[in-house]
Structure formats: structure tokens, C-alpha cells
Protein backbone atom coordinates (compact mmCIF):
# COMPACT_ATOMS: atom_id res chain seq x y z
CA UNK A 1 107.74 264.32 95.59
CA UNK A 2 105.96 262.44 92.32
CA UNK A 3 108.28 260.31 92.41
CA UNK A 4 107.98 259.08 96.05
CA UNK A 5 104.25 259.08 96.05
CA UNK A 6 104.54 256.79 93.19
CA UNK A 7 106.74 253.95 94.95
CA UNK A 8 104.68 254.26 97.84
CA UNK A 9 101.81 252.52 95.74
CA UNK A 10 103.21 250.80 92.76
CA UNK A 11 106.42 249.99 93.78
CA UNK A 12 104.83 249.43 97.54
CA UNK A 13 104.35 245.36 98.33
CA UNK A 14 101.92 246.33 100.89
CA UNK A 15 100.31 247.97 97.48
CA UNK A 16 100.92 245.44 95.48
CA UNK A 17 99.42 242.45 97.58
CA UNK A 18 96.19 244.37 99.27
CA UNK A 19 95.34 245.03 95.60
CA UNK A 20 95.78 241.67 94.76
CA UNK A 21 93.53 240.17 97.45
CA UNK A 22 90.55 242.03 96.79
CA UNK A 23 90.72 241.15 93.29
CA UNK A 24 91.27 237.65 93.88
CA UNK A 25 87.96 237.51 96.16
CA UNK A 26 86.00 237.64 92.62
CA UNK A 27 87.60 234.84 91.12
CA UNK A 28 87.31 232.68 94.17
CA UNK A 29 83.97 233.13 93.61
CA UNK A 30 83.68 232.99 89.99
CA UNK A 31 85.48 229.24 90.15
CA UNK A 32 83.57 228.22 92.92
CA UNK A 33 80.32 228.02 90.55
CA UNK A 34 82.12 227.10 87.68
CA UNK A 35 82.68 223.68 88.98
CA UNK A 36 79.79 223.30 91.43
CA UNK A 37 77.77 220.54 89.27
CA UNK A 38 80.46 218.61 89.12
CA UNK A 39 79.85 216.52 91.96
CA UNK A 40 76.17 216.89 91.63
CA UNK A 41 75.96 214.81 87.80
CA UNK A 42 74.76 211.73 89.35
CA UNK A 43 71.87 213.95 91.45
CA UNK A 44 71.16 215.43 88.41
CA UNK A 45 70.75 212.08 86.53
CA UNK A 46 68.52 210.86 89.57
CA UNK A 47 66.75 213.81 90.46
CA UNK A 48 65.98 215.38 87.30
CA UNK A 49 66.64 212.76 84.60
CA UNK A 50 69.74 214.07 82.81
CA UNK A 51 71.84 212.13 80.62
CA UNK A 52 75.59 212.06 80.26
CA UNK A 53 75.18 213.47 77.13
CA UNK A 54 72.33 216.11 78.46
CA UNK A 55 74.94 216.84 81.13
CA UNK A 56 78.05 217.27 78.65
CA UNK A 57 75.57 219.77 76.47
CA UNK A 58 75.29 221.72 79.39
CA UNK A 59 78.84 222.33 80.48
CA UNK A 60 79.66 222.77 76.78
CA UNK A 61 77.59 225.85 77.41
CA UNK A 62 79.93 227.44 79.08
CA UNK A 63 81.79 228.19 75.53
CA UNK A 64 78.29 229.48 73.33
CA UNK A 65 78.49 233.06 73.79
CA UNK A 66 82.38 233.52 74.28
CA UNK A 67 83.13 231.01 71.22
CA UNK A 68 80.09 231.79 68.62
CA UNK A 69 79.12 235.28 69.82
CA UNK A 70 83.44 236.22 70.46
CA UNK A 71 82.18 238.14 73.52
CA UNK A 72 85.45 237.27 74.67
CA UNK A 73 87.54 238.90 71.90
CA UNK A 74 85.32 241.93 72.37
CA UNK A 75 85.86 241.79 76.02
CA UNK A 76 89.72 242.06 75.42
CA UNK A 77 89.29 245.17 73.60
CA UNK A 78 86.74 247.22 76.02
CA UNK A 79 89.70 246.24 78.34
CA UNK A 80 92.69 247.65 76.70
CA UNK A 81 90.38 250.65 75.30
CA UNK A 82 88.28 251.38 78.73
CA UNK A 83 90.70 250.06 81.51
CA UNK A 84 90.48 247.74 84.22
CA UNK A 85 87.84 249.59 86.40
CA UNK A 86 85.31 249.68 83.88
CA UNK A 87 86.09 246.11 82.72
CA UNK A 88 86.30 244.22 85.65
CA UNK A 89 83.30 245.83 87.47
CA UNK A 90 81.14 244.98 84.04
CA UNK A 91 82.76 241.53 84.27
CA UNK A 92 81.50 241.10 87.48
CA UNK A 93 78.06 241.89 87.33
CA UNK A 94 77.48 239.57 84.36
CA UNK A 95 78.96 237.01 86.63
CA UNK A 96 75.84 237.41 89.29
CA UNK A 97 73.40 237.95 86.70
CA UNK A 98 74.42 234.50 84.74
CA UNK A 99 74.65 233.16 88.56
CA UNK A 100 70.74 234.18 89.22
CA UNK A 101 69.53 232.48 85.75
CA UNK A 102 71.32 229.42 86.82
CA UNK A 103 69.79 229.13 90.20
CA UNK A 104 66.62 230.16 88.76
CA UNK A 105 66.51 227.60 86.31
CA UNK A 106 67.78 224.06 89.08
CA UNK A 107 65.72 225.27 91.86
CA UNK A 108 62.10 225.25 89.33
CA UNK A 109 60.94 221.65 89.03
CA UNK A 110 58.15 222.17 86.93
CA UNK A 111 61.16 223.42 83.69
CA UNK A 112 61.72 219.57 84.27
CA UNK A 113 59.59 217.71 81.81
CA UNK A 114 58.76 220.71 79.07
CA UNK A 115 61.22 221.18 76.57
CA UNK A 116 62.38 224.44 74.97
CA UNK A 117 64.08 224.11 71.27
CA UNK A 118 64.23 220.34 71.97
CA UNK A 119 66.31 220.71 74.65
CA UNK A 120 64.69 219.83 78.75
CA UNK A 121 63.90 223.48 79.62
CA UNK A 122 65.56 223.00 82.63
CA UNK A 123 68.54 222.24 81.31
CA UNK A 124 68.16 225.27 78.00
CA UNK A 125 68.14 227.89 80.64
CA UNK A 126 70.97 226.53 83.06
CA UNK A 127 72.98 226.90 80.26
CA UNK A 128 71.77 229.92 79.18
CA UNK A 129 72.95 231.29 82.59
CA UNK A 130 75.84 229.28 82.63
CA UNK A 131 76.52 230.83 79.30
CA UNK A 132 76.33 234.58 80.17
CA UNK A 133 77.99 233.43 83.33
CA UNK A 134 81.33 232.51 81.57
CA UNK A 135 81.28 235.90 79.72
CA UNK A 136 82.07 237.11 82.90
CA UNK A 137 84.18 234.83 84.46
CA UNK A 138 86.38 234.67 81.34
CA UNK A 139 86.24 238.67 80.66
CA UNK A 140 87.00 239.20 84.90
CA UNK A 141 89.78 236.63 84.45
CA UNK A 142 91.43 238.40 81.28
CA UNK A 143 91.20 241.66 83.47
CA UNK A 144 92.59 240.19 86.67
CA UNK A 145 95.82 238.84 84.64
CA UNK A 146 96.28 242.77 83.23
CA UNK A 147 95.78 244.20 86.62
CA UNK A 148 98.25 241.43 87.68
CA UNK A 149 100.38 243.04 84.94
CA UNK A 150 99.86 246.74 85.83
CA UNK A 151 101.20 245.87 89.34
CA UNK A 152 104.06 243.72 89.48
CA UNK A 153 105.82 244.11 86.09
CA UNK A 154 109.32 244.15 87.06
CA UNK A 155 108.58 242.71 90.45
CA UNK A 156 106.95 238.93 91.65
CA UNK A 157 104.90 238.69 88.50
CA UNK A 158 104.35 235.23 88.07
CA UNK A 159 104.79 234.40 91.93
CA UNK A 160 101.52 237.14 92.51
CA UNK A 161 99.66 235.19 89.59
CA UNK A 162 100.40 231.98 91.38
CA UNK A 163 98.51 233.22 94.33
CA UNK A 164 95.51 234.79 92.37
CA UNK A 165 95.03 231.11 91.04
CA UNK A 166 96.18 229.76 94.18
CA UNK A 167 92.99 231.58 95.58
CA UNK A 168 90.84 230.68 92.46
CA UNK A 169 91.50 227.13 93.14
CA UNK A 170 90.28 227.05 96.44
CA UNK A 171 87.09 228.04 94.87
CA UNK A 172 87.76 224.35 92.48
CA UNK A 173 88.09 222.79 95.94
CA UNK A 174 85.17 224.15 97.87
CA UNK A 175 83.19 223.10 94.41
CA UNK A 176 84.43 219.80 94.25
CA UNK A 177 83.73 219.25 98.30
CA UNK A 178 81.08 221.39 99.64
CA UNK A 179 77.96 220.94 96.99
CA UNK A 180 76.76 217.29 98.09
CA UNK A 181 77.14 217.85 101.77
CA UNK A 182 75.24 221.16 101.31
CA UNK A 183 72.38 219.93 99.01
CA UNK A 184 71.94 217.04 101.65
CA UNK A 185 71.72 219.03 104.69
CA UNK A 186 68.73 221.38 102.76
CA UNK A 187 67.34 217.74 101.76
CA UNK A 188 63.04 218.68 101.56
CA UNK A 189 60.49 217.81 99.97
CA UNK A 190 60.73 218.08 96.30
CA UNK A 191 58.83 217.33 93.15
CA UNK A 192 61.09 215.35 90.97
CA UNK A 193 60.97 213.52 88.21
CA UNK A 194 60.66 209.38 88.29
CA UNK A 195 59.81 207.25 85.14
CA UNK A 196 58.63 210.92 83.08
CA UNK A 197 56.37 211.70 86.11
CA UNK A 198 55.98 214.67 88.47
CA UNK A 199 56.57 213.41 92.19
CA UNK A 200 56.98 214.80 95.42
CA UNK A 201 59.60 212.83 97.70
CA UNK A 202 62.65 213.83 99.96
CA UNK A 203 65.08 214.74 98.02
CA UNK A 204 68.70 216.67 98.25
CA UNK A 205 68.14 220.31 97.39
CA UNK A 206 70.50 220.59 94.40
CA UNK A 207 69.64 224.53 94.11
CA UNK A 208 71.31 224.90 97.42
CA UNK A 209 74.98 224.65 96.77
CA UNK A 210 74.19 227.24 93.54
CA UNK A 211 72.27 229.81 95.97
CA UNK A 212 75.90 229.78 97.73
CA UNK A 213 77.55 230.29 94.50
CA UNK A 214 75.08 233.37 93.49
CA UNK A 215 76.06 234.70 97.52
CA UNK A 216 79.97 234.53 96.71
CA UNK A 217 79.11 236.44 93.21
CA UNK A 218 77.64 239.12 95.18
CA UNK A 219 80.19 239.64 97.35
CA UNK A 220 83.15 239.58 95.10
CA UNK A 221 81.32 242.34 93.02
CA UNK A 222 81.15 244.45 95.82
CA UNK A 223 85.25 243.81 96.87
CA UNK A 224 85.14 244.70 92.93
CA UNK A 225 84.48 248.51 93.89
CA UNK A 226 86.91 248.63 96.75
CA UNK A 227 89.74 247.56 94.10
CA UNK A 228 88.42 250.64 91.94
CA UNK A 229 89.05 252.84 94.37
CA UNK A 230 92.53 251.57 95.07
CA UNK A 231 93.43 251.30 91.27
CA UNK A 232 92.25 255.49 90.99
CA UNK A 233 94.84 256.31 93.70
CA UNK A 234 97.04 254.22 91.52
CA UNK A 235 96.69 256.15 88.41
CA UNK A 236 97.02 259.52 90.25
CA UNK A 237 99.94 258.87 91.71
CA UNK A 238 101.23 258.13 88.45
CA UNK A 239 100.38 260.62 85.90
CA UNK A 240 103.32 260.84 84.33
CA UNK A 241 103.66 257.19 83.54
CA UNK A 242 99.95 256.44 83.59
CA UNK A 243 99.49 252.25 82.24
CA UNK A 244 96.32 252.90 81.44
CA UNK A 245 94.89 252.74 77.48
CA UNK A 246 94.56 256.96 76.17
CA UNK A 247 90.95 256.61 74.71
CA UNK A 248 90.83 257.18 70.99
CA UNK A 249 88.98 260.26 69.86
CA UNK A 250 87.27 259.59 67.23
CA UNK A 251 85.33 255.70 65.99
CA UNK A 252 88.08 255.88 62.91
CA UNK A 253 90.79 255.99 65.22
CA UNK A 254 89.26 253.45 68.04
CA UNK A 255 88.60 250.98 64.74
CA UNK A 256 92.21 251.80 63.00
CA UNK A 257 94.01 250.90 66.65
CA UNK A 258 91.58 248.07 67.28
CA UNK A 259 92.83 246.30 63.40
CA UNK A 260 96.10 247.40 64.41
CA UNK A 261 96.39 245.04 67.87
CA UNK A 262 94.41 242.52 66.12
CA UNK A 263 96.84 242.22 63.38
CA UNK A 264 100.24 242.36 65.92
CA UNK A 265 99.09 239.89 67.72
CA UNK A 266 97.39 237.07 65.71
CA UNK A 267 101.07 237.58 62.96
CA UNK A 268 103.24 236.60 66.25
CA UNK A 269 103.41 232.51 65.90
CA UNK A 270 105.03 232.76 69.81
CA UNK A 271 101.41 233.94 70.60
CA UNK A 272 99.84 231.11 69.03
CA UNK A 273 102.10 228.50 70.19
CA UNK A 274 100.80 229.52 73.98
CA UNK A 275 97.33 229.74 73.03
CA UNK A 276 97.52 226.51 71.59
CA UNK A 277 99.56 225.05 74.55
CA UNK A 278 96.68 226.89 76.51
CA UNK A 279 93.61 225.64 74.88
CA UNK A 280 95.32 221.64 74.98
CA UNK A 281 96.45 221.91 78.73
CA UNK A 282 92.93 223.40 80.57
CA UNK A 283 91.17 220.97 78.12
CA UNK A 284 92.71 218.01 79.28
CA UNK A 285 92.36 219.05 82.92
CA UNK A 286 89.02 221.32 83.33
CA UNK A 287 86.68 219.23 81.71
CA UNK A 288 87.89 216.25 83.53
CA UNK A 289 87.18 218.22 86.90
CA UNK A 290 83.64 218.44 85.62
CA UNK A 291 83.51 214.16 85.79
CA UNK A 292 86.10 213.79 88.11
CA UNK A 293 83.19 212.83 90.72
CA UNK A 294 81.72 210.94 88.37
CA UNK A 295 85.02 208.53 87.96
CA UNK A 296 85.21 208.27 91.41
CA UNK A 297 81.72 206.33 91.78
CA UNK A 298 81.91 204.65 88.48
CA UNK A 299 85.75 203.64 88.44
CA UNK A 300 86.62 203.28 92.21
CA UNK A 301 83.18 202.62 93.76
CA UNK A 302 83.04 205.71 96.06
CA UNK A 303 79.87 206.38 97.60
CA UNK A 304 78.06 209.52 95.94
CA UNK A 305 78.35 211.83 99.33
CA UNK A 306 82.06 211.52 99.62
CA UNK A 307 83.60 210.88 95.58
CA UNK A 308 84.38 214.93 95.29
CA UNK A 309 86.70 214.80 98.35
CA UNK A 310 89.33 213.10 96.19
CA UNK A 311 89.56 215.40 92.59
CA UNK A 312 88.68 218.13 95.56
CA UNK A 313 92.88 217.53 96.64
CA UNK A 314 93.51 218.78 92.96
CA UNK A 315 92.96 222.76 93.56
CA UNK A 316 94.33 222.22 97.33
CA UNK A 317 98.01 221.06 95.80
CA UNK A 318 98.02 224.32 93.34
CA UNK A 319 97.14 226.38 96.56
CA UNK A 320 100.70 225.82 97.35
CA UNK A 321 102.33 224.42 94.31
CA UNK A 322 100.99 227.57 91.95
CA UNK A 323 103.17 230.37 93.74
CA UNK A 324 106.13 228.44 94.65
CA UNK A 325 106.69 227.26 90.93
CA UNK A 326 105.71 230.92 89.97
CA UNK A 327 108.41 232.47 92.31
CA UNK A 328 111.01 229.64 90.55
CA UNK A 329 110.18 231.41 87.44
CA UNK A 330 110.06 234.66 88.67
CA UNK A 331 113.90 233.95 89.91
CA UNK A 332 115.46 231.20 88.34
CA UNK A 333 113.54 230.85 84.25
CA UNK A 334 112.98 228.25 82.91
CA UNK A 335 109.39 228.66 81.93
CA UNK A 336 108.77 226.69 78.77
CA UNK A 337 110.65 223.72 80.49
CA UNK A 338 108.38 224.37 83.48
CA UNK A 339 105.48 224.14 81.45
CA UNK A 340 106.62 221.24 79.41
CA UNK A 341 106.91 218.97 82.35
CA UNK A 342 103.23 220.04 83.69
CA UNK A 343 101.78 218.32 80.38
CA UNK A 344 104.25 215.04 80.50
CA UNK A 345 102.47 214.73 83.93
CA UNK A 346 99.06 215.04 82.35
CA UNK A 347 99.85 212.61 79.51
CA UNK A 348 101.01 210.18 82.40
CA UNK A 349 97.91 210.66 84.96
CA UNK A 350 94.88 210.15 82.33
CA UNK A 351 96.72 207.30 80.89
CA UNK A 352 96.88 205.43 84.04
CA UNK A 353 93.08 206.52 84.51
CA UNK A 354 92.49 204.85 80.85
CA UNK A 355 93.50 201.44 82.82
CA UNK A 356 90.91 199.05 83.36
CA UNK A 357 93.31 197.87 86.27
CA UNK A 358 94.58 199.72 89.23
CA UNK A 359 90.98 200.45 89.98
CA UNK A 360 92.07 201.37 94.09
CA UNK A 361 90.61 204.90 95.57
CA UNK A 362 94.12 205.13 96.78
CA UNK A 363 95.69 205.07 92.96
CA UNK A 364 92.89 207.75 92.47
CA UNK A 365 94.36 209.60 95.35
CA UNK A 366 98.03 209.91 93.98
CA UNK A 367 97.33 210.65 90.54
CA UNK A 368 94.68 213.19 91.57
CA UNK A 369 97.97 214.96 93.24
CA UNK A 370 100.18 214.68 90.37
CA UNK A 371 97.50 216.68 88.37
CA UNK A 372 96.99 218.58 91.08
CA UNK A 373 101.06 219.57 90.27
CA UNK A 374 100.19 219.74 86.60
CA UNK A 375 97.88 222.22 87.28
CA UNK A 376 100.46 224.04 89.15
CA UNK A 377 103.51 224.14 86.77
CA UNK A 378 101.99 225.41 83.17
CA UNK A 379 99.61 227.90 84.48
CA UNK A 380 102.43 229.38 86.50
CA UNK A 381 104.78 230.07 84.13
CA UNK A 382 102.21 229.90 81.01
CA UNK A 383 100.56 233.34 81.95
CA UNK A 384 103.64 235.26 82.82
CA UNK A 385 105.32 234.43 79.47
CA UNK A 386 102.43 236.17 77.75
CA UNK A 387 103.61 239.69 78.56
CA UNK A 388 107.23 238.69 77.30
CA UNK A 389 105.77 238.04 73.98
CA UNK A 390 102.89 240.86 73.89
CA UNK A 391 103.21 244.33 74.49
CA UNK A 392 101.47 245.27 77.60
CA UNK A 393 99.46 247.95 75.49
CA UNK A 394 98.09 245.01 73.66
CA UNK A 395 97.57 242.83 76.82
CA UNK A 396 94.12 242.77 77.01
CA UNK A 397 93.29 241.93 73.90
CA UNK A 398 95.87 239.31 73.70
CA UNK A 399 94.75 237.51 76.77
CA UNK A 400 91.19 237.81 75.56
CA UNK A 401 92.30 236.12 72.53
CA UNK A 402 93.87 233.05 74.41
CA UNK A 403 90.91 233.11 76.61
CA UNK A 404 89.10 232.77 73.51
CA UNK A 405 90.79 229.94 71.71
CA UNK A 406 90.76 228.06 74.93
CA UNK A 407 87.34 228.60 75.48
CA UNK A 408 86.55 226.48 72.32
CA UNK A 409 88.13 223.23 74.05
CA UNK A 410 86.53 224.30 77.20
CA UNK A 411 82.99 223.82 75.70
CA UNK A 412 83.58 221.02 72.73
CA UNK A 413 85.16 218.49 75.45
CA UNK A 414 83.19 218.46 77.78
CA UNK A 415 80.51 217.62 75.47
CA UNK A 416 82.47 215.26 73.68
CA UNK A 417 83.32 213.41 76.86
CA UNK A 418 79.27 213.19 77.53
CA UNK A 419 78.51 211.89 74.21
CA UNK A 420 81.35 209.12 74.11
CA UNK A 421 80.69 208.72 77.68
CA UNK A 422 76.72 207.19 76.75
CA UNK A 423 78.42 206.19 73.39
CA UNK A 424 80.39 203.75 75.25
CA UNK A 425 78.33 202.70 77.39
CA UNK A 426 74.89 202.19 75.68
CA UNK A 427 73.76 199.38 78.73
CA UNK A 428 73.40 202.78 81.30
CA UNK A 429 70.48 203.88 78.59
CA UNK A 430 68.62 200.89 78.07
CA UNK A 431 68.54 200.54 82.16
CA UNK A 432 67.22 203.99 82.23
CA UNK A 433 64.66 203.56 79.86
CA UNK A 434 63.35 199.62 81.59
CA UNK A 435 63.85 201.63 85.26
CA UNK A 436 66.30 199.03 86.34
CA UNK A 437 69.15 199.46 88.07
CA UNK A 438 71.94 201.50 86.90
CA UNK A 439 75.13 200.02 85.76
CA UNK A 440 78.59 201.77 85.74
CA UNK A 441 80.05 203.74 83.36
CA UNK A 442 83.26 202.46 81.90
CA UNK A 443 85.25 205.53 81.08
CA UNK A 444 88.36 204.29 79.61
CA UNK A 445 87.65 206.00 76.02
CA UNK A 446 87.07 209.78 77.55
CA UNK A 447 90.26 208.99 79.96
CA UNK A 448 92.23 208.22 76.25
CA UNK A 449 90.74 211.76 75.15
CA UNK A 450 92.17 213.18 77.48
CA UNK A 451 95.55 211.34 77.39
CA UNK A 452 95.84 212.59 73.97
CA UNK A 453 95.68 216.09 74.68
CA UNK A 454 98.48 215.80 77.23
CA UNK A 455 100.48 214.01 74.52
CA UNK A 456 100.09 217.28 72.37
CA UNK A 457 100.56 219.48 74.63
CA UNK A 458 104.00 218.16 75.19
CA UNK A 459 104.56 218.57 71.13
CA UNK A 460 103.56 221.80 71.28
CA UNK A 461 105.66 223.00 74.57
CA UNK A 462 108.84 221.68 72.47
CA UNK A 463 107.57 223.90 69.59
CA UNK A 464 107.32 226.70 71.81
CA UNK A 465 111.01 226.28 73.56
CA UNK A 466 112.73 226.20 69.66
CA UNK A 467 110.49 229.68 68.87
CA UNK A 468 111.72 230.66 71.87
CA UNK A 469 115.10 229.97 71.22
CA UNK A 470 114.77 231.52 67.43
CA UNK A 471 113.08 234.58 68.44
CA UNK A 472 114.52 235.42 72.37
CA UNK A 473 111.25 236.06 73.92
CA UNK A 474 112.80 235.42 76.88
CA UNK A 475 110.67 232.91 78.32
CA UNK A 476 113.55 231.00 79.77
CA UNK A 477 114.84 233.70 81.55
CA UNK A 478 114.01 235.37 84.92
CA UNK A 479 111.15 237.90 85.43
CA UNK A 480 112.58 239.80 88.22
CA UNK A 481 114.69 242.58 87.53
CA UNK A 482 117.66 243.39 88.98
């Protein structure tokens, strides 16, 4: 009678895939704000004076409190130590709270021209919320990967990741697409600032597109506590082989076990081969999402109102792409080839983006698509080779440690980027400062940044297939089991 009570939930697809949805409602929202100022840097510039570099500073911010502060590693280990439940409903209400600091901080004019530890106090507390934001986002995404874990080990395991981030990129699209219509249709008057003055005018209401965000947020923490009730039937129905963490009984024991993970996992070089392969791959693709709009105007001469439709195709090819590679894997292996071929198509589309030629919207187009199957092939075979190499006991803390490594390109690119980006093009300053007209930004040098990460990426992939090979992780082998 256990028995049957248990395949009717775990071992249920029905199970399996209504859990699954609910928890991918959280991370739609979570990317959706993640990206939303991408297509907004040039309102930003105009609106509230930001810089490139002002602009790179604050999407570096994303990486302060996971990077410096390790909230991240910590958040690995409440997860393994306290469960999913606990974990992802934390996770999600730092997400809203981050969310409301954001708003709070774009929709307040007067933060514009004060400055608060020499930084535009508009933009110190953006990031700020941006900041605690990503502890949540990262820590939710960790815990959505273990519950991912938890139910479908031994079933479609990296097909059901493929649609969680199948979902989460449709958050990347509606952020790439949705922001500059929606801050132009709640267009008022607002004070803004022109030549280091206070002014009211029509403008676009660039707090508009975040209030959405901050709506999303509050929704997927609710779904949150529908999940929680589905994951308790879960565990009951499963006593006897119960996934979740026993909690240590004393601190000695907690801190013993905790040194003990720690120690497993950071002595496996497979683990640091992905996380390496990790932190390279999402830094030469998420950061360029967050001036993807950017290159559209500057590069291809796309009006402002319309440049985020085209890096907005990227997330809509890894709705589709994501699971089917994933369910390849799942049947058929292959996964450090897979992945290896996902960063030989990055090293080929920011190159071509480096040209000074081919400057067409419709090149833009097709290599927006190829990266849009980049994105598609590493992450979908990427994650599911972590629990080949980690002990699911150790999951949490393992992904949290990834999470953490990558975070550290995640905010040092971006900035970079800005700071070549005004580096390079020192003429978009000096017409700032006269109140002339602006100029373009050439971005061939952040387009070779990025070009170079793909190129290691691809060294480090081979690296990975001869540990692989050494070792017999199994990472070119099929998940399902038969």
C-alpha cells in the first residue's frame, strides 16, 4: 500500500509536471526583472543622466551580496540542511522585497541629482535592491534545480529542467520586449533631469515596467506555498525513502557535516570544470542581454521603441530548443559534446558582432537565433550533469557553489563592458557634457570580450570531456533509466 501511494506521486508524471509548473511560475518572474533595464539603458541615459559606466555599476550589482557577502554559498547550505520548503519560500520573499527597493528607488526623481557614497542615489539604492534581489533569484534558482532533482531522478531530468528554463526564458523575452512599450503607454509628466537640472516634461514612465516586475514577484511567492503543500504530500508518501536532509542535532554536528560537503565537493576537479564552464558560458551571454538593446540602436540603427524585439527572439528559441536538447540528453548522452558545441556557437556569434561590417538588422536577427541555440544546448545538459558528479545529499550546496562562482562573472562583466564601453568611446562623454547630440557607441571591443569567453569556454568543455573520460562520471551517457 506504501509502495503504491508512493508511485502515485513521485513516480506519477501528472506529479511530476504539476509540481514543476508551479515552481516554474517564480522564476518566470524572477527573470522577468532581472533583465527589465535592459532595453530601458538609453531612457535611463536620457531621462536620468546615467552613464554606460553608471549603468554597468549597476548591473554589476547584481553579484555584491552573493559574491562579497557568499549569501549564495550560505544559501546552498540552509537548502541541503532545511529543505526545499523552507528555502524556496525564503528565496522568494527576498525576491519581492529586493523588487520593492528597486521600484522604490526609479520611480523617486528627486534620488536623481544627490549622491550617496559618491554614487547618484538613485542609482546606490537600485542596486541595493537589485542586490538583495539576486540573493533570491540565485538562492530560488539553486532550490528549483534540487526540487528538479527530488522529482525526476531516474526519469526526464534534464528534459523537465529544459522546460523550467524554457519558462524562465520567457520571462528574458517579455523583459527584452514589453518594458519600452509599457513605460511609453504610462508616458506623464515627470521631473527629470536635463543639463544637472530638475525639470518637469512628458516623459516615459520607466518605473512602470518594474511595478510589473514587483506584481509577477508577488504572485510567484504565493504559487510558492501551493508547491509546499504539494512537496509535504510528497514526503509523506515517502517516509521510508524520505530525500529530504535529517537535521543535525546538535551546532557541532550541523558545522562537522557542513566542512564535510564543503570539502567533497570543492576536492572533485569534475565539479570545478562545470563551474568554470558555467561561470564562462552565462558570462558571455547574460551580460550581453543586458546591452543587447543597446547594440541594436548603436550598431544597426534601430529605433529605441522597437531594438529589444530582436535579442527578445533569444529566450523565445530556448522556449523550444531548451527541452528538446534536454530530452536528447535525457535519451541519447552526449552531454559534454552537447555543451561543447553551445560555446563554439558563442565564440562564432560575438565575433561576427565584433565586425565593423555586416552592420544589417537582419545579420542581427540570425545571430541573435544562433545564441538563442547556444543558450539552449549548455544549460540543458550543463545542469543535469551536476547530479552525476555530486551526490544528491550534497546538491544544494553544490549548486549554490556554481551559482556562486558564476555569480562573480555575472557582476564583473557587466561592469567591465560599461567601463570599456565609455572607454572606447570617449566622444559620447564630451557630447554629454557640451549637451550636443549624442554619437554612437562603437562596441567592437566589449563584442571581443565576449568572443573571448566563448573561446574558453570551448577549452574548458574539452577539459571536461577527458575528466570525464578519466573519471566515468557519466556525462556522456543517458539519464533515463531503463
Amino acid at each position: 500500500m506504501t509502495e503504491t501511494i508512493r508511485q502515485s506521486l513521485r513516480d506519477s508524471k501528472a506529479a511530476r509536471w504539476a509540481a514543476l509548473g508551479i515552481i516554474s511560475i517564480t522564476m518566470f518572474a524572477g527573470y522577468y526583472l532581472t533583465d527589465v533595464m535592459s532595453p530601458l539603458k538609453p531612457m535611463l541615459e536620457s531621462e536620468f543622466g546615467w552613464s554606460s559606466t553608471t549603468y554597468g555599476w549597476f548591473t554589476s550589482s547584481y553579484g555584491w551580496l552573493n559574491v562579497f557577502f557568499l549569501m549564495l554559498i550560505f544559501g546552498g547550505i540552509i537548502l541541503d540542511k532545511m529543505g526545499v520548503r523552507f528555502t524556496g519560500l525564503m528565496a522568494s520573499g527576498i525576491m519581492v522585497v529586493g523588487a520593492a527597493i528597486k521600484y522604490w528607488a526609479i520611480s523617486t526623481p528627486t534620488l536623481v541629482t544627490d549622491t550617496t557614497l559618491g554614487i547618484h542615489t538613485q542609482v546606490f539604492y537600485a542596486s541595493v535592491g537589485f542586490a538583495i534581489f539576486a540573493v533570491g533569484v540565485e538562492i530560488a534558482g539553486i532550490t528549483v534545480s534540487k526540487i528538479i532533482v527530488k522529482w525526476f531522478k531516474g526519469h526526464e531530468m534534464a528534459f523537465a529542467m529544459g522546460m523550467q528554463m524554457a519558462v524562465a526564458r520567457l520571462g528574458t523575452m517579455l523583459a527584452l520586449m514589453a518594458p519600452v512599450p509599457l513605460a511609453m503607454y504610462f508616458s506623464n509628466v515627470h521631473t527629470v533631469v536635463e543639463k544637472g537640472q530638475l525639470v518637469e516634461k512628458m516623459a516615459p514612465s520607466i518605473s512602470a515596467p518594474i511595478a510589473f516586475a514587483l506584481l509577477l514577484l508577488v504572485i510567484g511567492f504565493i504559487a510558492f506555498f501551493i508547491y509546499m503543500s504539494m512537496d509535504k504530500k510528497l514526503e509523506l508518501s515517502e517516509t521510508d525513502t524520505n530525500i529530504e536532509e535529517p537535521k543535525s542535532s546538535t551546532m557541532k554536528e550541523l558545522w562537522s557535516g557542513i566542512y564535510s560537503d564543503l570539502r567533497l565537493i570543492v576536492g572533485n576537479k569534475g565539479f570545478w570544470l562545470i563551474a568554470t564552464l558555467c561561470v564562462l558560458f552565462y558570462s558571455s551571454v547574460f551580460p550581453f542581454i543586458k546591452y543587447a538593446a543597446d547594440l541594436m540602436v548603436n550598431k544597426y540603427g534601430l529605433d529605441q521603441e522597437i531594438a529589444g524585439r530582436i535579442p527578445g527572439l533569444l529566450p523565445f528559441g530556448t522556449i523550444l530548443l531548451t527541452p528538446l536538447f534536454g530530452g536528447i540528453y535525457d535519451k541519447k548522452g552526449k552531454g559534454v559534446t552537447i555543451m561543447i558545441i553551445g560555446a563554439v556557437l558563442i565564440l562564432f556569434v560575438h565575433s561576427i558582432f565584433s565586425l565593423p561590417i555586416l552592420n544589417y538588422w537582419q545579420v542581427a536577427v540570425v545571430l541573435t537565433i544562433i545564441l538563442g541555440i547556444a543558450l539552449s544546448l549548455v544549460p540543458s545538459a550543463m545542469w543535469p550533469s551536476v547530479p552525476k558528479i555530486i551526490p544528491e545529499k550534497q546538491l544544494g550546496t553544490a549548486f549554490s557553489l556554481i551559482f556562486w562562482i558564476q555569480n562573480w562573472g555575472l557582476m564583473g562583466i557587466p561592469l567591465l563592458i560599461g567601463v570599456v564601453l565609455d572607454k572606447s568611446n570617449p566622444q559620447v562623454a564630451i557630447a554629454k557634457a557640451a549637451g550636443t547630440e549624442i554619437p554612437l557607441y562603437d562596441y567592437t571591443n566589449p563584442m571581443l570580450i565576449f568572443a573571448g569567453l566563448g573561446a574558453l569556454a570551448i577549452i574548458v568543455g574539452l577539459l571536461l570531456k577527458r575528466e570525464d573520460r578519466i573519471k566515468g562520471y557519466g556525462l556522456q551517457l543517458p539519464n533515463i533509466q531503463k
